[in-house]
C-alpha atoms as a PDB file:
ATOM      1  CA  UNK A   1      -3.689   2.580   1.687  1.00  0.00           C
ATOM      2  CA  UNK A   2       0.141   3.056   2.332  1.00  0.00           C
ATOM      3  CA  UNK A   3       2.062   3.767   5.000  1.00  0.00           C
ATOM      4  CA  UNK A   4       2.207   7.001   7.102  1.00  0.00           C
ATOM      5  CA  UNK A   5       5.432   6.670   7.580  1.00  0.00           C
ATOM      6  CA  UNK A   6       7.072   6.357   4.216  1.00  0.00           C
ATOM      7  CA  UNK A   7       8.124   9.167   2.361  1.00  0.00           C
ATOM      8  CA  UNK A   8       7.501   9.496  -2.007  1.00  0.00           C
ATOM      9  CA  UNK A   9      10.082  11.220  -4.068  1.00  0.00           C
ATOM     10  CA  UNK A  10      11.569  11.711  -6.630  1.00  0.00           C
ATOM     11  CA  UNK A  11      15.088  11.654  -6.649  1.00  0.00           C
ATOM     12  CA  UNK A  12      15.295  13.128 -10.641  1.00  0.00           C
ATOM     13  CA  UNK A  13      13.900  16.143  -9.869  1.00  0.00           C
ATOM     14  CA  UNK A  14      13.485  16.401  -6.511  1.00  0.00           C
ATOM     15  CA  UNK A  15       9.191  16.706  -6.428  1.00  0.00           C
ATOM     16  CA  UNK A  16       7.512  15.077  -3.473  1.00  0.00           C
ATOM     17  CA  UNK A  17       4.278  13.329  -4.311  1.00  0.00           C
ATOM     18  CA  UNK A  18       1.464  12.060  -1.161  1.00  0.00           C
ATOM     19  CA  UNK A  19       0.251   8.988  -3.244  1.00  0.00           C
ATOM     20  CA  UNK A  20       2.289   6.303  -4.155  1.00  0.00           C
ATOM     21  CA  UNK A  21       2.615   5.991  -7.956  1.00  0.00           C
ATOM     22  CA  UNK A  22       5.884   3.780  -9.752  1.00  0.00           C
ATOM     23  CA  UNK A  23       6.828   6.895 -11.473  1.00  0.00           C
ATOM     24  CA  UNK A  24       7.244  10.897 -11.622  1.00  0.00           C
ATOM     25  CA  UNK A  25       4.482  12.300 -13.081  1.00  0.00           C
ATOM     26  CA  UNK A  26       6.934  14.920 -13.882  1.00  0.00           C
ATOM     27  CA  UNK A  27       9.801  13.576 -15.297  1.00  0.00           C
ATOM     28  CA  UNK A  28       8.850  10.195 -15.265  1.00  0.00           C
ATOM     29  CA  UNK A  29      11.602   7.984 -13.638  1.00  0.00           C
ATOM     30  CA  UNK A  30      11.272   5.277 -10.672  1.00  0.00           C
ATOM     31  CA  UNK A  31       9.859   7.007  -7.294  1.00  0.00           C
ATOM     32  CA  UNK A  32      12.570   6.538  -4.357  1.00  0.00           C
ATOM     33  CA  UNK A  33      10.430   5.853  -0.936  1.00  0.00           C
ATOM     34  CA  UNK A  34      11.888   7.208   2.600  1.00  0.00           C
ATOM     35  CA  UNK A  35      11.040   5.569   5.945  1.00  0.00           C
ATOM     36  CA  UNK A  36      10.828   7.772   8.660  1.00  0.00           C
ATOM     37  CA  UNK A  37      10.527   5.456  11.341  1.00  0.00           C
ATOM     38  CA  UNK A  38      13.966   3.387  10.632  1.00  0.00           C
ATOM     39  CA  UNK A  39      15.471   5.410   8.401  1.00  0.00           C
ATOM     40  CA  UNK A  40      16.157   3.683   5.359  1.00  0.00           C
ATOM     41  CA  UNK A  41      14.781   4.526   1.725  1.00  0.00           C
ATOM     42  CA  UNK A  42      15.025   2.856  -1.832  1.00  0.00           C
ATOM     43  CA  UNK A  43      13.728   2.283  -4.940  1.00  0.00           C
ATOM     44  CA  UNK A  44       9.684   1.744  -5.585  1.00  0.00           C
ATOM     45  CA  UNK A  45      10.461  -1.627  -6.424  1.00  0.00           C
ATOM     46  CA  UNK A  46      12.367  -2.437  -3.039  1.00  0.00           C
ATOM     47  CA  UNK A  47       9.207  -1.117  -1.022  1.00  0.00           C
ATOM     48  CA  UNK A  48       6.719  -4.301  -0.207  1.00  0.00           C
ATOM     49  CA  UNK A  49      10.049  -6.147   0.533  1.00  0.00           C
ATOM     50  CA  UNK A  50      10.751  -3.280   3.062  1.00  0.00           C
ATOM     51  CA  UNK A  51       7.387  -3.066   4.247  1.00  0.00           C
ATOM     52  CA  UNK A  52       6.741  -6.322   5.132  1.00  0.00           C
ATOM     53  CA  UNK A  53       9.728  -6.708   7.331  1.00  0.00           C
ATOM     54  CA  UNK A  54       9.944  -3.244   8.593  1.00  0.00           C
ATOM     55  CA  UNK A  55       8.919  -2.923  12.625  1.00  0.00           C
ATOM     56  CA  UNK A  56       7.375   0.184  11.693  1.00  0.00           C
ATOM     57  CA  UNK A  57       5.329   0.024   8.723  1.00  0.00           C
ATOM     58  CA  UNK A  58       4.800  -3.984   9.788  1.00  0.00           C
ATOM     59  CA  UNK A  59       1.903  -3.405  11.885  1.00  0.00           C
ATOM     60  CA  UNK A  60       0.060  -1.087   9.578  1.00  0.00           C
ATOM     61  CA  UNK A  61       0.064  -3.987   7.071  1.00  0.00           C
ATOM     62  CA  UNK A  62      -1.332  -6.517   9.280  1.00  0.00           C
ATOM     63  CA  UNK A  63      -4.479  -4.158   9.711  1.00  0.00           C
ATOM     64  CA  UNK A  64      -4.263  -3.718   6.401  1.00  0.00           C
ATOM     65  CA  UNK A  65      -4.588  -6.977   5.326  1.00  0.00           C
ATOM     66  CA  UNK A  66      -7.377  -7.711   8.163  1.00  0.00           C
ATOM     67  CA  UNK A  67      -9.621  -4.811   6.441  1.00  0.00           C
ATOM     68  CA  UNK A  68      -8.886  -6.734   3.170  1.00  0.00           C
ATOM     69  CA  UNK A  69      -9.993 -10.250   4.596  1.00  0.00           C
ATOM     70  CA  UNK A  70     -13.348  -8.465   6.099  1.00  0.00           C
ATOM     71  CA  UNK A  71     -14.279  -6.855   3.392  1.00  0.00           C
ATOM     72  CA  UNK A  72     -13.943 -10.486   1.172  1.00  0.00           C
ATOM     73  CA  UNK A  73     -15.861 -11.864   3.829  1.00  0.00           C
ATOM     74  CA  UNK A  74     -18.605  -9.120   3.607  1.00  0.00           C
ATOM     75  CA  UNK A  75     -18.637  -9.572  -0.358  1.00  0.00           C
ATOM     76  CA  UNK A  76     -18.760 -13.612   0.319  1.00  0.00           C
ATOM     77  CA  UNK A  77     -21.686 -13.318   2.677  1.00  0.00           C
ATOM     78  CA  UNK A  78     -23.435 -10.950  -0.019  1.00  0.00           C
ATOM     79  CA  UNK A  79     -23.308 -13.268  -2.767  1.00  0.00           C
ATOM     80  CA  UNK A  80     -24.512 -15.915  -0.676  1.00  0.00           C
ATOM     81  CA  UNK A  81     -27.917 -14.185   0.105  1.00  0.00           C
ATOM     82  CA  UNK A  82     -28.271 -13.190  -3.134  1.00  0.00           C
ATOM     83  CA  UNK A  83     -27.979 -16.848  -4.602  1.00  0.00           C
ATOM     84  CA  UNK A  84     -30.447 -17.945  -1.770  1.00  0.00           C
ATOM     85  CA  UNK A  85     -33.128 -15.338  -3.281  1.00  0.00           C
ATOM     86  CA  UNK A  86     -32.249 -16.895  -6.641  1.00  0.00           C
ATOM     87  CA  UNK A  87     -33.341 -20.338  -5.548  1.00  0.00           C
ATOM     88  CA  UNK A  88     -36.282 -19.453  -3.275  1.00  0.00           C
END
């Protein structure tokens, strides 16, 4: 899951892509992202640094990484019945 509000490009040959990837499946350099909530854009490489301190795309990450936690929970509690069954 990204965020919303970024923006993938490519800045080679101009082609606008809706999942994020590293590169062009075109013409195969670096993907520049765009965010449209502050403005600012850069390399693929720059993005988690971005996206972790951006206002914007900030609180999409924390839900994120709550979905993330739940669903390791989930998987946690499943292996746990299913080692009970193995000793009963």
């Amino acid at each position: 899951m990204f965020s919303p509000q970024i923006e993938w490009n490519c800045s080679q040959c101009q082609s606008i892509t809706t999942d994020r990837r590293k590169y062009c499946t075109n013409c195969h350099s670096m993907l520049t992202w765009t965010c449209t909530g502050s403005g600012r854009s850069g390399l693929y490489t720059h993005y988690y640094r971005h996206r972790d301190s951006c206002g914007y795309c900030a609180p999409e990450v924390e839900e994120e990484k709550q979905q993330k936690k739940e669903e390791k929970q989930q998987e946690f509690q499943a292996l746990d019945l299913s080692k009970q069954y193995e000793f009963n």
